[in-house]
N, C-alpha and C. Protein backbone atom coordinates (compact mmCIF):
# COMPACT_ATOMS: atom_id res chain seq x y z
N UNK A 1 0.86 -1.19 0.00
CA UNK A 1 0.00 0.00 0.00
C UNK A 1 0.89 1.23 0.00
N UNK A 2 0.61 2.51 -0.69
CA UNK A 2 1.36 3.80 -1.36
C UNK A 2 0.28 4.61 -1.16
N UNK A 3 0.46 5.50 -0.07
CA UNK A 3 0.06 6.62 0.00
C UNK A 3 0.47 8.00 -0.46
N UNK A 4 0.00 8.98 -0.66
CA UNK A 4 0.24 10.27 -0.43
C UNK A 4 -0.48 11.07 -0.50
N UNK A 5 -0.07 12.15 0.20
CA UNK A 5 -0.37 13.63 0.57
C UNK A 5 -0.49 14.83 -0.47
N UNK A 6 -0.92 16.00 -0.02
CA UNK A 6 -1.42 16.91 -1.28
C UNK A 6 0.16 17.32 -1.51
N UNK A 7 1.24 17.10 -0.60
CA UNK A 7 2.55 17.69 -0.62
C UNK A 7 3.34 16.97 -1.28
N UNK A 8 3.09 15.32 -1.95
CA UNK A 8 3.80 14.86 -2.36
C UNK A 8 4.74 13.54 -1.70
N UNK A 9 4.65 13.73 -0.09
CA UNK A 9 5.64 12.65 0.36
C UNK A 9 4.33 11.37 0.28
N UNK A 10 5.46 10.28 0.42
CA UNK A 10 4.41 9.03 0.19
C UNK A 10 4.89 7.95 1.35
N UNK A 11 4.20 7.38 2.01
CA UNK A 11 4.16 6.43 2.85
C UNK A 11 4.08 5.33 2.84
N UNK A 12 4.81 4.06 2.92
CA UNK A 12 4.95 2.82 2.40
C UNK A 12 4.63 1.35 3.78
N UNK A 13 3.59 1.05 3.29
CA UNK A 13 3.36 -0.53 4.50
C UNK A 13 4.31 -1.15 4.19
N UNK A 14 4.98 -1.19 5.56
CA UNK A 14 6.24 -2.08 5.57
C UNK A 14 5.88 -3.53 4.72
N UNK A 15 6.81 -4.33 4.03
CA UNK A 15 6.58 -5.65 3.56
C UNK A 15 7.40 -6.33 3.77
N UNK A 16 8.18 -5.92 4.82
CA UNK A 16 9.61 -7.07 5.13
C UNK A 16 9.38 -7.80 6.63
N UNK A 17 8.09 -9.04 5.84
CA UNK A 17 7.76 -9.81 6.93
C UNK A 17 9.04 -11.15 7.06
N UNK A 18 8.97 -11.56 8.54
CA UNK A 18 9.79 -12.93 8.43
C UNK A 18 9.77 -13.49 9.62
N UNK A 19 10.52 -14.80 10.19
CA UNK A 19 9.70 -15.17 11.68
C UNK A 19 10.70 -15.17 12.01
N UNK A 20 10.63 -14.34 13.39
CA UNK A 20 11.61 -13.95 14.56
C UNK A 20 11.90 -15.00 15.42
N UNK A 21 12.93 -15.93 15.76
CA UNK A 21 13.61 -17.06 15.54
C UNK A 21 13.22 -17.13 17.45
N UNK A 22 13.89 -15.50 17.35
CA UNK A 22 14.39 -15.13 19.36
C UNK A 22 13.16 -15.57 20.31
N UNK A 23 12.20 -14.87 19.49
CA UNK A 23 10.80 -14.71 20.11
C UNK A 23 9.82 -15.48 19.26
N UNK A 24 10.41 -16.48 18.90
CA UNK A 24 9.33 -17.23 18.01
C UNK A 24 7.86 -17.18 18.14
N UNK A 25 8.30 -16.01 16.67
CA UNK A 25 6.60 -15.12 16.69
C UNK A 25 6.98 -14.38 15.53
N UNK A 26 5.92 -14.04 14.19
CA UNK A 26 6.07 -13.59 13.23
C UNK A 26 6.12 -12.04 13.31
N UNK A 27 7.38 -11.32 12.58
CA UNK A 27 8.12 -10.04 12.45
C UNK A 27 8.17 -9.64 11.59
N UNK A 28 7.84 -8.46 11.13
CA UNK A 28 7.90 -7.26 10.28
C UNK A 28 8.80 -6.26 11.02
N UNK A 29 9.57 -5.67 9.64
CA UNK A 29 11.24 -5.06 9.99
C UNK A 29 10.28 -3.76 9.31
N UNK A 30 10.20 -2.18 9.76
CA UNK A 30 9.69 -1.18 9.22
C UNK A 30 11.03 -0.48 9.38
N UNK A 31 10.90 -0.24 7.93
CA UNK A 31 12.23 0.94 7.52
C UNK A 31 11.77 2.36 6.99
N UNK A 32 12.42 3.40 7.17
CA UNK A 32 12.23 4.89 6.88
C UNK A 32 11.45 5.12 6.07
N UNK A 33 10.41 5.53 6.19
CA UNK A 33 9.56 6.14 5.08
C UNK A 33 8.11 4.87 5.53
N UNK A 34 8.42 4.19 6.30
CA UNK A 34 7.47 2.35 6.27
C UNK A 34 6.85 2.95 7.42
N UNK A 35 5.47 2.35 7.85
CA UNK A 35 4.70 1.92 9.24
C UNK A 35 3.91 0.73 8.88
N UNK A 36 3.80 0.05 9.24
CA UNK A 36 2.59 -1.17 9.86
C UNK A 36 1.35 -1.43 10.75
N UNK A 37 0.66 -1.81 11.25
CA UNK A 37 -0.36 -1.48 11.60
C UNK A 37 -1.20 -3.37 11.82
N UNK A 38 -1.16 -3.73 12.83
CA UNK A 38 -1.58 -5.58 12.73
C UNK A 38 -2.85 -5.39 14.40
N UNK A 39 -3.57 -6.98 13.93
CA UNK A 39 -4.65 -6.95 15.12
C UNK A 39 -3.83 -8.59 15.71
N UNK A 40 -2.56 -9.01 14.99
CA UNK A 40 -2.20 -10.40 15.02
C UNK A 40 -1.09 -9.69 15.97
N UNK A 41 -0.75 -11.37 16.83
CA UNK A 41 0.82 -11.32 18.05
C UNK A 41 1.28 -11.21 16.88
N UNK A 42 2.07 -10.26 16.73
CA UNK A 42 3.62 -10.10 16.50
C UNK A 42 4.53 -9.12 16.56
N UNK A 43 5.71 -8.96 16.52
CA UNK A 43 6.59 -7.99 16.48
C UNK A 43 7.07 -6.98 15.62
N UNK A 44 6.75 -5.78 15.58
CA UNK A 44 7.33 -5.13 15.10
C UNK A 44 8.90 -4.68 15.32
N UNK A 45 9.58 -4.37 13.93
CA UNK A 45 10.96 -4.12 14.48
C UNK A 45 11.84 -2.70 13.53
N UNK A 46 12.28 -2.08 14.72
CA UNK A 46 12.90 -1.17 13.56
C UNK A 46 14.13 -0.77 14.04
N UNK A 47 14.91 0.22 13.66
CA UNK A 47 15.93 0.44 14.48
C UNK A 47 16.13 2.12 13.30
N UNK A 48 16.11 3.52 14.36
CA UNK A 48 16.15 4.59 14.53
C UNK A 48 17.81 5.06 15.03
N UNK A 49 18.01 6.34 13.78
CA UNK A 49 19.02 7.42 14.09
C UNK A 49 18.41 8.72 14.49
N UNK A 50 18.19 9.34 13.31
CA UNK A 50 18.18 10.59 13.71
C UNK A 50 16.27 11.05 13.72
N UNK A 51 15.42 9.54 12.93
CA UNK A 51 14.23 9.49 12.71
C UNK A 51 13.77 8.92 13.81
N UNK A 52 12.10 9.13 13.60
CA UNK A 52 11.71 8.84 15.08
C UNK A 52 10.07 8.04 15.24
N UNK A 53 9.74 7.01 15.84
CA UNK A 53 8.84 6.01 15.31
C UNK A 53 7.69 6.30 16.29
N UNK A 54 6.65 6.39 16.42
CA UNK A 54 5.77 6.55 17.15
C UNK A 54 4.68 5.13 17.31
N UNK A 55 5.29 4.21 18.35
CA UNK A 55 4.59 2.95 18.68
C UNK A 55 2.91 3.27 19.24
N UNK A 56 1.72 2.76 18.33
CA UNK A 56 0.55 3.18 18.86
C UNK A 56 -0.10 2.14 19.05
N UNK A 57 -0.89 1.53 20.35
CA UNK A 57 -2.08 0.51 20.57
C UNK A 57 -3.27 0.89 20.94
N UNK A 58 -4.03 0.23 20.59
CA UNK A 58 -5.70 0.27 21.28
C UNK A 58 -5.39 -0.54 22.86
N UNK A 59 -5.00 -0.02 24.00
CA UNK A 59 -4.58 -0.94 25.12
C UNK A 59 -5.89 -1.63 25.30
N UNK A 60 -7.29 -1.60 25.15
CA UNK A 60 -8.36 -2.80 24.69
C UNK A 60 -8.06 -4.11 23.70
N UNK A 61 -8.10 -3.70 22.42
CA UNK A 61 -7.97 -4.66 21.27
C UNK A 61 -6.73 -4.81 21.47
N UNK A 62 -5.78 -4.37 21.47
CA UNK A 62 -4.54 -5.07 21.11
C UNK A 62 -4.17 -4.81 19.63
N UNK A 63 -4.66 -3.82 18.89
CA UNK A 63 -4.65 -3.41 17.76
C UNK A 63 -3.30 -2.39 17.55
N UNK A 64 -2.43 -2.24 17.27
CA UNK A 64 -1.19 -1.72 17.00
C UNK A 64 -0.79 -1.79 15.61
N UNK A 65 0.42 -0.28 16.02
CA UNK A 65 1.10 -0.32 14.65
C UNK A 65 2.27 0.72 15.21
N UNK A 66 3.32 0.72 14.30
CA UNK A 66 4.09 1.44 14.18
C UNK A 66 4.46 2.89 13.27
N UNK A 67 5.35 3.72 13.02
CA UNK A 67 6.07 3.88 11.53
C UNK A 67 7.14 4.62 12.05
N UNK A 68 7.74 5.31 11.06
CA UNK A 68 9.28 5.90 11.23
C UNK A 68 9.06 6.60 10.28
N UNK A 69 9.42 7.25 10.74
CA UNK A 69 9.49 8.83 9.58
C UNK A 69 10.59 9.85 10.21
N UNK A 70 10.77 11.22 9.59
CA UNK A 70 11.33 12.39 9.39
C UNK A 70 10.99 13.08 8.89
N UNK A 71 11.48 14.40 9.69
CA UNK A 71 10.89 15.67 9.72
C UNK A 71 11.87 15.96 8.23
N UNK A 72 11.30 16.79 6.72
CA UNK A 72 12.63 17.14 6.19
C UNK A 72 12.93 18.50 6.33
N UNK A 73 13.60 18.85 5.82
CA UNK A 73 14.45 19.97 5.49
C UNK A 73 13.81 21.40 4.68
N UNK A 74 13.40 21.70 5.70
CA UNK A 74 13.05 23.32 4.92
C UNK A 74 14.14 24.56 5.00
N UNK A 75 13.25 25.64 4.14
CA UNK A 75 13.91 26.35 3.92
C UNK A 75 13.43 27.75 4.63
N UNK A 76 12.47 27.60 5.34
CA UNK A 76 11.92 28.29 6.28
C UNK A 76 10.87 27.13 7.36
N UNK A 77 10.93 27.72 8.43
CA UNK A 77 9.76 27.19 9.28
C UNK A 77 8.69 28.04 9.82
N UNK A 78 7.39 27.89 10.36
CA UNK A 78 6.78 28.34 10.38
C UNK A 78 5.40 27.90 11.21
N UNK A 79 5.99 27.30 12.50
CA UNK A 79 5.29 26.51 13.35
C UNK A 79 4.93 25.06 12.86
N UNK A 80 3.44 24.81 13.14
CA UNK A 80 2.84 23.62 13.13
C UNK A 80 2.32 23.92 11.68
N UNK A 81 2.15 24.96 11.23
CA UNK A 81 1.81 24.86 9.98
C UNK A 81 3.09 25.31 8.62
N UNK A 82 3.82 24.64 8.96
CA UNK A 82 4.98 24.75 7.93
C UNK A 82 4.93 23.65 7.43
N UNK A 83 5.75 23.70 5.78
CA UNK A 83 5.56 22.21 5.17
C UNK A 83 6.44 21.07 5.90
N UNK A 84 7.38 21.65 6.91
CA UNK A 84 7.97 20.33 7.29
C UNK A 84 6.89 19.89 8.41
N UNK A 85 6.60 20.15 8.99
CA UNK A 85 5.45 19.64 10.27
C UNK A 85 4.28 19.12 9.61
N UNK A 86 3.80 19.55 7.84
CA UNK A 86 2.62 18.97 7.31
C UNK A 86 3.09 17.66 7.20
N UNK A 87 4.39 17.34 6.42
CA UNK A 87 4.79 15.78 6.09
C UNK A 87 4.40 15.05 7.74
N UNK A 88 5.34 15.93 8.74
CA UNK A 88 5.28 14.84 9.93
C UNK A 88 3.96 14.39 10.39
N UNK A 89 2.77 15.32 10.38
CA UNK A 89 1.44 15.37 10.51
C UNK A 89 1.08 13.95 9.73
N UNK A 90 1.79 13.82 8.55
CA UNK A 90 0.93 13.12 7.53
C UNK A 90 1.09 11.69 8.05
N UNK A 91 2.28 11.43 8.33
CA UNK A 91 3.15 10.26 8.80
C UNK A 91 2.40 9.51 9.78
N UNK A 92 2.02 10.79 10.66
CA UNK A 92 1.31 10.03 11.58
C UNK A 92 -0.30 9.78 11.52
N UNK A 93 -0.95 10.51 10.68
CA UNK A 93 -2.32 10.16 10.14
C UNK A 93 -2.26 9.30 9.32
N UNK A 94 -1.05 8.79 8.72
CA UNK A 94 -1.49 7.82 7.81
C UNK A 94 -1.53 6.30 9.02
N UNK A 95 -0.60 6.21 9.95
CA UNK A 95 -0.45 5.36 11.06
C UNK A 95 -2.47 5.25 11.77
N UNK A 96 -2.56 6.44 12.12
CA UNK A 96 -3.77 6.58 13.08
C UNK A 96 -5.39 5.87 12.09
N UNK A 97 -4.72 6.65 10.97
CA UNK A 97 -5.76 6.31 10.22
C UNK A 97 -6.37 4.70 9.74
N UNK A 98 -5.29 4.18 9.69
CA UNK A 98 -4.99 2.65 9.63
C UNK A 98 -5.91 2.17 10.70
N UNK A 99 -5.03 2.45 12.56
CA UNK A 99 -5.23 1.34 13.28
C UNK A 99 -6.94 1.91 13.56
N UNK A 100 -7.40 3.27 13.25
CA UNK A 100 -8.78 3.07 13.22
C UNK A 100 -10.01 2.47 12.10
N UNK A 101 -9.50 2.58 11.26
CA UNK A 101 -10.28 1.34 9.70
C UNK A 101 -9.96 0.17 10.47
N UNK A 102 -8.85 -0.29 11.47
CA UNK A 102 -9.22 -1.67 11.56
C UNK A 102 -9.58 -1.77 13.09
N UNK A 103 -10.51 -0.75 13.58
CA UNK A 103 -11.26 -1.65 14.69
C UNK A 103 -10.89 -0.88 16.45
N UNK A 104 -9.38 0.01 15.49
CA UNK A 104 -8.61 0.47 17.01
C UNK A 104 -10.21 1.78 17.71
N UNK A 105 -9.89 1.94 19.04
CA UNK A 105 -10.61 3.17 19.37
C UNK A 105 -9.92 4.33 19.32
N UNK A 106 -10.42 5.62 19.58
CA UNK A 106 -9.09 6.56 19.86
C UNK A 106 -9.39 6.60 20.91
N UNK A 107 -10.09 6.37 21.77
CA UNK A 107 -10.29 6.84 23.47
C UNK A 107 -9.13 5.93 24.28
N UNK A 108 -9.22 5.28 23.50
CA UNK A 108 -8.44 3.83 24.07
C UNK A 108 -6.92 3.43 23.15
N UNK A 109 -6.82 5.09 22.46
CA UNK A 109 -4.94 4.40 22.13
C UNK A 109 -3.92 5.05 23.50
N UNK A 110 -2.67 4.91 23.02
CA UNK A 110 -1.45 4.67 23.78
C UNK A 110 -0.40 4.47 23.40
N UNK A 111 0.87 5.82 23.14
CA UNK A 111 1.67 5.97 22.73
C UNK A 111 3.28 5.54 22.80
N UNK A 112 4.13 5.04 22.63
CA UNK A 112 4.88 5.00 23.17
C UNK A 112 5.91 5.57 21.94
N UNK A 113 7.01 6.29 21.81
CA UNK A 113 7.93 7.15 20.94
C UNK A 113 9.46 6.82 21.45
N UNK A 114 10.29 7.00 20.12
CA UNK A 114 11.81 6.76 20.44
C UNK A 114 12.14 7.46 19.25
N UNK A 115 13.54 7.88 19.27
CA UNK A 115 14.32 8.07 18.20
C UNK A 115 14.62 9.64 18.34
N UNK A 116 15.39 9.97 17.64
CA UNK A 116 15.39 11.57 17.54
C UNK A 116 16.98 11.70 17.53
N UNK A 117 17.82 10.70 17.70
CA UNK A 117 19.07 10.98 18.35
C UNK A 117 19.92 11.71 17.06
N UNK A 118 21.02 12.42 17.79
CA UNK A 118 21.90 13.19 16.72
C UNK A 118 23.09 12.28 16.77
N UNK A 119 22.90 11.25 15.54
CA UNK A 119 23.92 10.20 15.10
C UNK A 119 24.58 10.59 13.65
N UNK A 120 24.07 11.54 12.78
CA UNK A 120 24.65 12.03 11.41
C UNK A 120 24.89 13.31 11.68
N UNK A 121 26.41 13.55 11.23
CA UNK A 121 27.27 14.92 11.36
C UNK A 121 26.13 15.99 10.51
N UNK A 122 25.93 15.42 9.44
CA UNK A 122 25.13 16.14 8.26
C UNK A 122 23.63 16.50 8.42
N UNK A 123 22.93 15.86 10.00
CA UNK A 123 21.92 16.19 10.41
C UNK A 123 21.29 16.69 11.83
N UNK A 124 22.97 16.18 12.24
CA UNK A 124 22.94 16.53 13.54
C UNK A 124 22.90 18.50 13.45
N UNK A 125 23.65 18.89 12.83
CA UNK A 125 24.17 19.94 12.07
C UNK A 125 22.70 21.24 12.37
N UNK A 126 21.49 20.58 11.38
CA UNK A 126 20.38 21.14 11.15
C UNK A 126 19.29 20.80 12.43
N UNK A 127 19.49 19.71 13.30
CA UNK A 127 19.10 19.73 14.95
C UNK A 127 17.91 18.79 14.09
N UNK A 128 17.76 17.66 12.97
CA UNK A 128 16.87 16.87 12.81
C UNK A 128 16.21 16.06 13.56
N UNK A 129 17.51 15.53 14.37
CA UNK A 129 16.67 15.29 15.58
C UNK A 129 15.92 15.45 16.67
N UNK A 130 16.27 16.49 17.42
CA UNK A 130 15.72 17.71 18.15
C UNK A 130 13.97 17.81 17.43
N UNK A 131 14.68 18.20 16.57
CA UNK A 131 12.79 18.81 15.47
C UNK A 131 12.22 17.73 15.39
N UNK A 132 12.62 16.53 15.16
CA UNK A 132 11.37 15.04 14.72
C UNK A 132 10.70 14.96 16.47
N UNK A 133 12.22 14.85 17.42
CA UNK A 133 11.57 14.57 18.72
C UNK A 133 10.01 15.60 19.29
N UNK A 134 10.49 16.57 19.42
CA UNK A 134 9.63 17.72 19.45
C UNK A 134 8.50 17.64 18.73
N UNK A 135 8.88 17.54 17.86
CA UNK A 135 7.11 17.18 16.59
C UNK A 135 6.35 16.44 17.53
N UNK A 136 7.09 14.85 17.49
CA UNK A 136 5.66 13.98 17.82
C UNK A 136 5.27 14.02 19.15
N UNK A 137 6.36 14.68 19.82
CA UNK A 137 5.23 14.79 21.59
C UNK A 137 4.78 15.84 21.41
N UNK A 138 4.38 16.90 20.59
CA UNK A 138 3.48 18.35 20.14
C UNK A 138 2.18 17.66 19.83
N UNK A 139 2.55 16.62 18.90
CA UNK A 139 1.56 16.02 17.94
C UNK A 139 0.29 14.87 18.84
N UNK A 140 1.58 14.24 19.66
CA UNK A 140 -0.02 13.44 20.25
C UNK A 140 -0.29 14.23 21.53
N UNK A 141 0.07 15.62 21.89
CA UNK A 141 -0.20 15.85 23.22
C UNK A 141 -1.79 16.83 22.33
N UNK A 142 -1.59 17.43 21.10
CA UNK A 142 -3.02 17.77 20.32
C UNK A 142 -3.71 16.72 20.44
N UNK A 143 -3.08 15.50 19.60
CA UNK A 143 -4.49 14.65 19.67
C UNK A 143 -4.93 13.81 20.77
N UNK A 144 -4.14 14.66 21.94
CA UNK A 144 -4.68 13.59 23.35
C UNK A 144 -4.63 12.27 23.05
N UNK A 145 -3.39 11.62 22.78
CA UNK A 145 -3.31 10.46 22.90
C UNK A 145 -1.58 10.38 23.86
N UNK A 146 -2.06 9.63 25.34
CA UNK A 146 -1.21 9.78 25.88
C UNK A 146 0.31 8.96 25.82
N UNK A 147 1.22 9.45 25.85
CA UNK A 147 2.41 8.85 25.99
C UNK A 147 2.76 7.89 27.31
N UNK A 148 2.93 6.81 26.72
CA UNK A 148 3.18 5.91 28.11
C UNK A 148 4.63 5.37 28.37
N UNK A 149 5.77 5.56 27.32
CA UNK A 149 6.81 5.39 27.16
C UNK A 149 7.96 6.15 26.38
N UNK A 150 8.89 6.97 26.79
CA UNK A 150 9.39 7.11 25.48
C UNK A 150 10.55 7.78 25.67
N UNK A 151 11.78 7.33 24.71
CA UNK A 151 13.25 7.27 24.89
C UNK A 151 13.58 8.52 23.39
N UNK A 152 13.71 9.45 23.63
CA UNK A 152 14.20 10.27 22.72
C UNK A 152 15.63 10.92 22.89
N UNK A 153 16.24 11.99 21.90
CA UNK A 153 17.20 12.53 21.69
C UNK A 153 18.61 11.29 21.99
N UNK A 154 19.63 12.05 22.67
CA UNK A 154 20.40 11.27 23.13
C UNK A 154 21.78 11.42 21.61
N UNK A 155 22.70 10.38 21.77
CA UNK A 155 23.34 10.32 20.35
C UNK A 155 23.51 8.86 19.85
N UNK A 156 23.01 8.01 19.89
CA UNK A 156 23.10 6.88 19.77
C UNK A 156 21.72 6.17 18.82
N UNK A 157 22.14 5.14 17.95
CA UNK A 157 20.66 4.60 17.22
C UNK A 157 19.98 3.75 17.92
N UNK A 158 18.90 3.69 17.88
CA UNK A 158 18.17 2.59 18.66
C UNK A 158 17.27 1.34 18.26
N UNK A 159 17.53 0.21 18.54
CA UNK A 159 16.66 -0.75 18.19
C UNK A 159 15.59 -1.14 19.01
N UNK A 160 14.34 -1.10 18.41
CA UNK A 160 13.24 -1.66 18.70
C UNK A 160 12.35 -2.01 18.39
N UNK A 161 11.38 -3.25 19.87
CA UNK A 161 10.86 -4.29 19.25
C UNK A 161 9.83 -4.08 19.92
N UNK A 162 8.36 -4.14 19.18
CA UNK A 162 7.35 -3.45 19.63
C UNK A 162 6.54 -4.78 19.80
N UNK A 163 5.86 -4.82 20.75
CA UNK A 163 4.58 -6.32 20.75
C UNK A 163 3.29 -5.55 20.92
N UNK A 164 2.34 -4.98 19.61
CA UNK A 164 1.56 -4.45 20.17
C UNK A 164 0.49 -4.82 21.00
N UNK A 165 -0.16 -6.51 20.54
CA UNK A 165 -0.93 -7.22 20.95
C UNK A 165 -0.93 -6.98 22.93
N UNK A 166 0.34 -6.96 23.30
CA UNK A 166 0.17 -7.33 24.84
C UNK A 166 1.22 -5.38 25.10
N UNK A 167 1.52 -4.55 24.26
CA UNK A 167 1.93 -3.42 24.17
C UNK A 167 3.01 -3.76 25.22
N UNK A 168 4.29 -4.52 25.04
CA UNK A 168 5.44 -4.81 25.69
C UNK A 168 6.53 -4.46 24.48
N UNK A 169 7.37 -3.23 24.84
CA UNK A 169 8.15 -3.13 23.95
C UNK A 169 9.82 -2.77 24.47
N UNK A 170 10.99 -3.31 23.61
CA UNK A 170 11.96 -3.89 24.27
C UNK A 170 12.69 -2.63 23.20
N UNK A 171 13.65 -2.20 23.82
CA UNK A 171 14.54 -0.72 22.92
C UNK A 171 16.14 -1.58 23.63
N UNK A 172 17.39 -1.18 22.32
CA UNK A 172 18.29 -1.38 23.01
C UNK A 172 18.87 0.04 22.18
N UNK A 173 20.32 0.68 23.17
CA UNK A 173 20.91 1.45 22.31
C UNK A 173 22.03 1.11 21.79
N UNK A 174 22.34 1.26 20.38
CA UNK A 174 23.26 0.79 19.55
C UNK A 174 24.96 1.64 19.92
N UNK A 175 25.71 1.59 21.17
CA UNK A 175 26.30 2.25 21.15
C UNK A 175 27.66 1.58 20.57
N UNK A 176 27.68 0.63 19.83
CA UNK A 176 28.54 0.30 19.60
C UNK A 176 28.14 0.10 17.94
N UNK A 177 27.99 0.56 16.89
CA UNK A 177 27.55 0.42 15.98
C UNK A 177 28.61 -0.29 14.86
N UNK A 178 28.48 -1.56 14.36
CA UNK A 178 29.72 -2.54 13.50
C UNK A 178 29.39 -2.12 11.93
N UNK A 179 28.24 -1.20 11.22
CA UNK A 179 28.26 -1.44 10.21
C UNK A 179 26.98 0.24 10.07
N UNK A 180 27.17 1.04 8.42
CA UNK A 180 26.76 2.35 8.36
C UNK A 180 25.19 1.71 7.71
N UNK A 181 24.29 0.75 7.94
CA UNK A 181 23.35 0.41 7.34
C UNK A 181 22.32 1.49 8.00
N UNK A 182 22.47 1.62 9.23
CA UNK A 182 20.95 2.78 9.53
C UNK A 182 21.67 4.26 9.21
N UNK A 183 22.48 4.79 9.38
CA UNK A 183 22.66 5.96 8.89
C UNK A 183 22.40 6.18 7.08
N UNK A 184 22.99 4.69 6.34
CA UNK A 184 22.90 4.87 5.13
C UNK A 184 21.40 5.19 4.37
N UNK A 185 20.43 4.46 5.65
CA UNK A 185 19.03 4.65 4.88
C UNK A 185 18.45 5.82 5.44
N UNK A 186 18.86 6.37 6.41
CA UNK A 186 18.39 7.60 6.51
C UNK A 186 19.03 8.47 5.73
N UNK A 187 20.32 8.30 5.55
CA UNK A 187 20.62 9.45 4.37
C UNK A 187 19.97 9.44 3.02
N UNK A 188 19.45 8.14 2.76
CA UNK A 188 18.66 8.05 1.81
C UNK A 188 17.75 8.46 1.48
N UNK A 189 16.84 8.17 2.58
CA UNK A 189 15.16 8.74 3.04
C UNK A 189 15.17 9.99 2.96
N UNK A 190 16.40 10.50 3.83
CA UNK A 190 16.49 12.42 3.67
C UNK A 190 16.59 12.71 2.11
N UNK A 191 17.25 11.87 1.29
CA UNK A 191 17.38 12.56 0.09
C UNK A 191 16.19 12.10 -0.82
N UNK A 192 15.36 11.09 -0.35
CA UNK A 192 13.47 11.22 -1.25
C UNK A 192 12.68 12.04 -0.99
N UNK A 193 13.26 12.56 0.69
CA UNK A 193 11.73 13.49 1.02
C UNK A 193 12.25 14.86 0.38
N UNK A 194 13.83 15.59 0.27
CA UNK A 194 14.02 16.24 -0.79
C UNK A 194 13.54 16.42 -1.76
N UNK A 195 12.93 15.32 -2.92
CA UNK A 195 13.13 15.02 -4.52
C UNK A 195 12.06 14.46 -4.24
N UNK A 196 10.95 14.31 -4.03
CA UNK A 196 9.60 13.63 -3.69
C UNK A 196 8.79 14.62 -4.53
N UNK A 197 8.24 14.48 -5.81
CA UNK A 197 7.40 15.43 -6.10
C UNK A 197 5.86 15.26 -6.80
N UNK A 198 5.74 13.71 -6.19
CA UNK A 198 4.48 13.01 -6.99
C UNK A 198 3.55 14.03 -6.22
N UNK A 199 2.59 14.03 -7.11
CA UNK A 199 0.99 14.43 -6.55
C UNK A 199 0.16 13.49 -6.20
N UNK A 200 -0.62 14.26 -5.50
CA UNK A 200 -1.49 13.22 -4.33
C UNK A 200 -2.12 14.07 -3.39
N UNK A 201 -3.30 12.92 -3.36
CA UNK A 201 -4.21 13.40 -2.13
C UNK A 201 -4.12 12.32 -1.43
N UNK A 202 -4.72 12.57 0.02
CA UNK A 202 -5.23 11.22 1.16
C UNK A 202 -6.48 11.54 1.66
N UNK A 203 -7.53 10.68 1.80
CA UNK A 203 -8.63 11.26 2.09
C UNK A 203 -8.54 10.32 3.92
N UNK A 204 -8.29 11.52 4.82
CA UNK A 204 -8.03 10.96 6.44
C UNK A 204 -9.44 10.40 7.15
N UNK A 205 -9.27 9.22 7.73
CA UNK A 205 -10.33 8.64 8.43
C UNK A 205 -10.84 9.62 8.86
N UNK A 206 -12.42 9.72 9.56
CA UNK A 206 -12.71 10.23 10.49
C UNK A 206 -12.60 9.21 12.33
């Protein structure tokens, strides 16, 4: 599934399912630009630099989802209504919008957030992280959906493993990092939401 916005960025359902060996229990890996959204046990998994994932459940149903996104790069700002805060807005309506088509309540979600850390010289630079962190506790403290967990800023990447079904979720920090695979896809991601210029609408749940 390919979404987008009247602005152009597009949002992608993670598809990198596979069975998690540790926790033998079926896993979906959500990467930059990805969220997911399941009413089934399983794990979500991602692992965050300078982007930042906003873990959401129905603590009733057991209805969850994830995504990961970033704030990009403007050339002015201009509060909550600037185009970089519209993408982040979108990111997360496309998440909300999901776990309510399938059943979630909003009275009854529950947030939990990570990521934001300044791990890229080239983004640390512009305070990307700082700004994604800031966004999404702005964002669900509007839509009154409360935060029940959440590990931001810092300088280090983070891995985590979300269970929305029973909303038990396990973060480690990567301070020892053996290989440039999460910085490489965020430098990536930063350079689509740059060069992103499809048209599009989304028509948002009520």
């Amino acid at each position: 599934m390919l979404e987008f916005d009247s602005l152009g960025v597009s949002e992608h359902l993670a598809t990198n399912l596979y069975f998690d060996r540790t926790f033998n229990i079926d896993a979906v890996k959500v990467l930059p630009g990805e969220y997911f959204v399941t009413g089934k046990d399983m794990v979500l998994v991602t692992v965050l630099g300078s982007c930042v994932s906003a873990c959401i459940r129905d603590r009733q149903s057991g209805i969850g989802g994830m995504n990961h996104f970033m704030l990009p790069e403007t050339e002015r700002e201009d509060g909550v209504l600037s185009a970089s805060a519209r993408y982040g807005a979108f990111a997360m309506e496309v998440l909300l919008n999901h776990l309510l088509k399938m059943g979630a309540r909003r009275a009854n979600l529950e947030a939990k957030v990570f990521g934001g850390g300044r791990v890229m010289e080239t983004l640390s630079q512009s305070k990307v992280g700082e700004r994604n962190a800031q966004f999404v506790l702005e964002y669900l403290a509007t839509e009154r959906i409360p935060i029940a967990a959440q590990d931001l800023l810092d300088v280090y990447p983070r891995k985590v493993y979300y269970f929305p079904a029973s909303g038990r979720l396990m973060m480690k920090k990567l301070v020892k990092v053996r290989n440039n695979t999460v910085f490489e896809r965020e430098r990536a991601y930063q350079g689509r939401l740059r060069g992103e210029q499809v048209a599009g609408d989304i028509e948002l749940f009520g």
